[in-house]
N, C-alpha and C. Protein backbone atom coordinates (compact mmCIF):
# COMPACT_ATOMS: atom_id res chain seq x y z
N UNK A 1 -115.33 221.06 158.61
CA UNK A 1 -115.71 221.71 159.85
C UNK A 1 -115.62 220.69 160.99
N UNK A 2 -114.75 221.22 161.97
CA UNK A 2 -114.75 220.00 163.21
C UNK A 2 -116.39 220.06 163.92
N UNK A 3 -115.91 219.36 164.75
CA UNK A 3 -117.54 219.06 165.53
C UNK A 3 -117.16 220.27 167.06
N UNK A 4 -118.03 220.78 166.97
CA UNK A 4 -118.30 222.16 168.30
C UNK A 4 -118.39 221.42 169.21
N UNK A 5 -118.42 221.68 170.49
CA UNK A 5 -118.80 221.01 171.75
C UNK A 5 -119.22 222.79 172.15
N UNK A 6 -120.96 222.48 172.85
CA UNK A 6 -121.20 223.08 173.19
C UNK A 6 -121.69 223.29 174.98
N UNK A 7 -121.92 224.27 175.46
CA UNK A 7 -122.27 224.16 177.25
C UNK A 7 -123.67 224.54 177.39
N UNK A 8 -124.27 223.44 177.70
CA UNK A 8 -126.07 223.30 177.83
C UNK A 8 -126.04 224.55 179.11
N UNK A 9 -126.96 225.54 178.81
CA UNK A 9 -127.44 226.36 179.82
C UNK A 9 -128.66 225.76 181.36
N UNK A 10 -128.11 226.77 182.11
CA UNK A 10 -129.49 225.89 183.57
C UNK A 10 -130.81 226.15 181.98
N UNK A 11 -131.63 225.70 182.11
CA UNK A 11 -133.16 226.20 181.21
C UNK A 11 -134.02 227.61 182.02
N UNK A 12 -133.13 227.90 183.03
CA UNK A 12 -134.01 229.39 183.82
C UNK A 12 -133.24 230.07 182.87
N UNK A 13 -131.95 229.66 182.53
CA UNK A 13 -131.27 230.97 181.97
C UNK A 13 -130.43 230.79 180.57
N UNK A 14 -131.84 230.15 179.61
CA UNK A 14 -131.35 230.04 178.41
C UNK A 14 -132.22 231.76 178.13
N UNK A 15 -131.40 231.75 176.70
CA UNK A 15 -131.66 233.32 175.98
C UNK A 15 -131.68 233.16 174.84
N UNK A 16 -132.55 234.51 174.24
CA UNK A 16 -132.11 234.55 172.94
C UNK A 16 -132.55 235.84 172.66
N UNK A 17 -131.80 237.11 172.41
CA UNK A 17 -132.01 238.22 171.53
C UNK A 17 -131.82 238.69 170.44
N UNK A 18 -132.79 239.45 169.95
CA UNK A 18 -132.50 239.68 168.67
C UNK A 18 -132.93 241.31 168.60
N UNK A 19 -131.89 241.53 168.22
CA UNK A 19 -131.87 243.08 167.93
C UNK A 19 -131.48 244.03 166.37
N UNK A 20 -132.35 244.56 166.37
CA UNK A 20 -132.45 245.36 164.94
C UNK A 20 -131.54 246.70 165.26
N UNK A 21 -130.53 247.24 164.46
CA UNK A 21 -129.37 248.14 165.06
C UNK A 21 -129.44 249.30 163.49
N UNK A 22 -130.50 249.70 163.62
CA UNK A 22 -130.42 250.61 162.16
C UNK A 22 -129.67 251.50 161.77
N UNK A 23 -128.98 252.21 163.02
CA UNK A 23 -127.87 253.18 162.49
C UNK A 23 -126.46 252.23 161.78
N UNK A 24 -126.69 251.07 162.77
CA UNK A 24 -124.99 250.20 161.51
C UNK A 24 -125.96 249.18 160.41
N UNK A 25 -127.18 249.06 160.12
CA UNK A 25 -127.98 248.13 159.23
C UNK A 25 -127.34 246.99 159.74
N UNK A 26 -127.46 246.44 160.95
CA UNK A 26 -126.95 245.44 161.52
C UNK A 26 -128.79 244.35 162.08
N UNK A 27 -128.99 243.25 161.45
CA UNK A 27 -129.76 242.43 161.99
C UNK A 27 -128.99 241.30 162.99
N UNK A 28 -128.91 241.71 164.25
CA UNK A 28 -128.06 240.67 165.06
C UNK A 28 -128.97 239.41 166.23
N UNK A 29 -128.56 238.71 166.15
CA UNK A 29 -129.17 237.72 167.29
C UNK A 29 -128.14 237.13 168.16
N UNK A 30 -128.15 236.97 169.12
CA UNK A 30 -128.03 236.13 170.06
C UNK A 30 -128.97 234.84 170.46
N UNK A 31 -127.69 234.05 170.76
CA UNK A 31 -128.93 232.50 172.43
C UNK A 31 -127.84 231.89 172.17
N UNK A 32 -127.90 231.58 173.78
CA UNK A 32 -126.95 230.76 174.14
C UNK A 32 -127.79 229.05 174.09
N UNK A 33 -129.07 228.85 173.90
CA UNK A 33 -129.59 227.91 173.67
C UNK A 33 -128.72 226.90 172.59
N UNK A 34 -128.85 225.59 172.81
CA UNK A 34 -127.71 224.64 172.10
C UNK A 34 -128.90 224.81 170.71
N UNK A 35 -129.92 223.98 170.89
CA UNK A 35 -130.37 223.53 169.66
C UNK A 35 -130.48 224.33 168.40
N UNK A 36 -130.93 225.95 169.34
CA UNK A 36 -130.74 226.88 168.69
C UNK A 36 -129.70 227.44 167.58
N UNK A 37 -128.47 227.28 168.39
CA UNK A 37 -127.21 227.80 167.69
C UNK A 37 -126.76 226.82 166.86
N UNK A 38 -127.23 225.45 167.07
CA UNK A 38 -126.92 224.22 165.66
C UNK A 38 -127.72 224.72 164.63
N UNK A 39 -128.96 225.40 165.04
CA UNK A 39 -130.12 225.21 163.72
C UNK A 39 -129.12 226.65 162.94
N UNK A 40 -128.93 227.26 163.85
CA UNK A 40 -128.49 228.77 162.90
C UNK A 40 -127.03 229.01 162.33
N UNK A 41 -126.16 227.91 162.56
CA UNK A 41 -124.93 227.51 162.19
C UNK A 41 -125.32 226.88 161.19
N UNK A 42 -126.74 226.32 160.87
CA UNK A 42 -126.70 225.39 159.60
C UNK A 42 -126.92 226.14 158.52
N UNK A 43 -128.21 227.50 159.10
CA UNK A 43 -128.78 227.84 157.88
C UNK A 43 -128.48 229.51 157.63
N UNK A 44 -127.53 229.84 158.58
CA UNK A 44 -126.63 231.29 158.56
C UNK A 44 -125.00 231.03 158.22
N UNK A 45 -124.31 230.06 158.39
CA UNK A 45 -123.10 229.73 158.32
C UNK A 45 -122.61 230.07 159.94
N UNK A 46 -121.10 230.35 159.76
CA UNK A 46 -120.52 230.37 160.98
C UNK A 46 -121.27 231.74 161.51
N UNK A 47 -121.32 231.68 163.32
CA UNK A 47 -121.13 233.34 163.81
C UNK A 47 -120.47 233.96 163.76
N UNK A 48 -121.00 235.32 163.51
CA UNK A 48 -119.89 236.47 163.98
C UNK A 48 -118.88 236.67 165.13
N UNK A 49 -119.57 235.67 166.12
CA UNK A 49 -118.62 235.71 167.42
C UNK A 49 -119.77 234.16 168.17
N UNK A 50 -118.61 234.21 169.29
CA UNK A 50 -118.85 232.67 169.55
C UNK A 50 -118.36 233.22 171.39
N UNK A 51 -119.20 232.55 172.02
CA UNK A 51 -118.77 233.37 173.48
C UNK A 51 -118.70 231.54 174.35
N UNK A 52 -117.29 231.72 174.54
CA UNK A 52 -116.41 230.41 175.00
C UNK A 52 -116.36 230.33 176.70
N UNK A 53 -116.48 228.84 177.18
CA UNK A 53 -115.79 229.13 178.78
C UNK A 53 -114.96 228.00 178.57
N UNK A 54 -114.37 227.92 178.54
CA UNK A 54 -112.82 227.43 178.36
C UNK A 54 -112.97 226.48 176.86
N UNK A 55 -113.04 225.54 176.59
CA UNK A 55 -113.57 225.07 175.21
C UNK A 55 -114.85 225.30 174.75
N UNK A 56 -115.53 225.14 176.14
CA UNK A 56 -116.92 224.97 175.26
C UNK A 56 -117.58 225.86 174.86
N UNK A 57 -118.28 226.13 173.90
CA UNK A 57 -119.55 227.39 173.61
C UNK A 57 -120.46 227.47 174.06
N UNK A 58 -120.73 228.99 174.82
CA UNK A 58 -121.43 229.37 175.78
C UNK A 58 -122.63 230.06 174.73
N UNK A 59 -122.36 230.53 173.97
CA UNK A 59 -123.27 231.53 173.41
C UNK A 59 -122.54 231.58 171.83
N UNK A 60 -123.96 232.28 171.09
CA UNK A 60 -123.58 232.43 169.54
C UNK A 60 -124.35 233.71 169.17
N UNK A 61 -123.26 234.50 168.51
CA UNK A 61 -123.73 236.19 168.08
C UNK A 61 -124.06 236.03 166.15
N UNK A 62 -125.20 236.18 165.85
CA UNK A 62 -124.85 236.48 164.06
C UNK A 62 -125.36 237.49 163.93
N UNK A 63 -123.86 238.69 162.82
CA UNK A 63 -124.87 239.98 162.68
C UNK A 63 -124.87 239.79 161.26
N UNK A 64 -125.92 240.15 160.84
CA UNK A 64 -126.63 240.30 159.37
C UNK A 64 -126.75 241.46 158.43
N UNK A 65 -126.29 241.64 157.33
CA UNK A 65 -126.56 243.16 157.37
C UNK A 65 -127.86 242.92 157.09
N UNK A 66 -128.98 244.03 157.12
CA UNK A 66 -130.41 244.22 156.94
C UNK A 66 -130.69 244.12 155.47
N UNK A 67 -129.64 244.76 154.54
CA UNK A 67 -130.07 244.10 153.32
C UNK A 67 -130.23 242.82 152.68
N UNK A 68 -129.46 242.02 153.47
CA UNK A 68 -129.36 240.23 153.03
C UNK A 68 -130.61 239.94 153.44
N UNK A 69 -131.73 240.13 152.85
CA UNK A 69 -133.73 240.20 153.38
C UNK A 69 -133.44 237.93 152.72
N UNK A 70 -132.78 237.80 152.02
CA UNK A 70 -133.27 236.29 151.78
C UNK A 70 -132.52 235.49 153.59
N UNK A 71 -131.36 235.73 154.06
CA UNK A 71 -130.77 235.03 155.01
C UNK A 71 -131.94 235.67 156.16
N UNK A 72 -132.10 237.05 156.54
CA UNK A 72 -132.68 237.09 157.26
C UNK A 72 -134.28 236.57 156.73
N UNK A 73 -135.01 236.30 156.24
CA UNK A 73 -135.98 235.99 155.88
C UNK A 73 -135.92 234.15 156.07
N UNK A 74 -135.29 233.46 155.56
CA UNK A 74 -134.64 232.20 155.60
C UNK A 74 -134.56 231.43 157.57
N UNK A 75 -134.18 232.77 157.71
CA UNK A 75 -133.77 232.29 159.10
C UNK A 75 -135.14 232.60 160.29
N UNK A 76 -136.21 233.44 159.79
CA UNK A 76 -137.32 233.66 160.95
C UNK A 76 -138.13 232.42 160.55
N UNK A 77 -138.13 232.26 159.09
CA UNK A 77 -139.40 230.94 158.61
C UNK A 77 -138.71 229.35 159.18
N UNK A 78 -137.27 229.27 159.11
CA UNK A 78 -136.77 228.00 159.26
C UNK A 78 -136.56 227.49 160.76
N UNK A 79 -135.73 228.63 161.32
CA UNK A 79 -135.30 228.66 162.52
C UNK A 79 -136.05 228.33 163.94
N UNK A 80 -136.30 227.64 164.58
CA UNK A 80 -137.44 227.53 165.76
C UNK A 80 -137.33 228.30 167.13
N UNK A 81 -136.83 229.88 166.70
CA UNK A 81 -136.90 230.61 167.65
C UNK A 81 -137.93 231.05 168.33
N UNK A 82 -138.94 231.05 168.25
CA UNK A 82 -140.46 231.38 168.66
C UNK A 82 -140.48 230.12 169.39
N UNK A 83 -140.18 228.96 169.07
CA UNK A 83 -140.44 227.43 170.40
C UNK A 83 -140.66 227.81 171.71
N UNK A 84 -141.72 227.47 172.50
CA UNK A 84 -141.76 227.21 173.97
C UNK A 84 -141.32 226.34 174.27
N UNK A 85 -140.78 226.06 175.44
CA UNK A 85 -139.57 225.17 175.97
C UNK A 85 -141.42 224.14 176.59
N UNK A 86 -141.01 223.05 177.22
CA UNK A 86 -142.35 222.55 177.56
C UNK A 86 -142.77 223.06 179.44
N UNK A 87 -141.86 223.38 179.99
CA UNK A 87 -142.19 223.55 181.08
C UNK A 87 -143.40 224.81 180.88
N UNK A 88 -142.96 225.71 179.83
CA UNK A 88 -143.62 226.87 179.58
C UNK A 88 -145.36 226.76 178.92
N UNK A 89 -145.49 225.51 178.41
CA UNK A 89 -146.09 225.33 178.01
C UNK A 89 -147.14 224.88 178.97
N UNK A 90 -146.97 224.50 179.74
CA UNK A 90 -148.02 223.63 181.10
C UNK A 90 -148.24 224.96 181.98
N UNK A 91 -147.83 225.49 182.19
CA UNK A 91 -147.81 227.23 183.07
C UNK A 91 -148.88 227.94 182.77
C-alpha cells in the first residue's frame, strides 16, 4: 500500500457522518477528518470511495453492510469518533 497524502480540513469544517440506510442494509460513514480516516483505513480496510482535490484526500466514505455486526462493532469500540477536538472542550 503506498502512503496517502491527505488535505487537513479548516477545524470549523471538519465532519463526520454516519448514517444507517436500512432499505440497502448499508452502515455508511463519512469525515473528512485526517486522523480519523487513518484510524478507519486501519481497522475497516480501504473506503468505498475516497473524495480527492487534485491528489490529495479530501474525505473518506465506508459502507458496511449491517450484517458485518463484528467490523461494525470493531469500529464504534476502537475508532475515536466520539473525540472532542480541544477547542470544544474549553467552551
Amino acid at each position: 500500500m503506498k502512503d496517502k497524502i491527505y488535505k487537513e480540513p479548516n477545524k470549523t469544517e471538519e465532519e463526520t457522518n454516519i448514517n444507517v440506510l436500512y432499505k440497502d442494509n448499508i452502515f455508511s460513514i463519512y469525515t473528512n477528518k485526517v486522523s480519523l480516516q487513518k484510524q478507519l483505513n486501519k481497522l475497516l480496510g480501504e473506503p468505498t470511495q475516497e473524495f480527492k482535490i487534485k491528489k490529495s484526500i479530501a474525505g473518506s466514505r465506508w459502507d458496511i453492510p449491517l450484517s458485518d455486526q463484528v467490523r461494525i462493532s470493531r469500529m464504534i469500540l476502537k475508532a475515536k469518533i466520539f473525540e472532542k477536538q480541544e477547542n470544544e472542550e474549553r467552551s
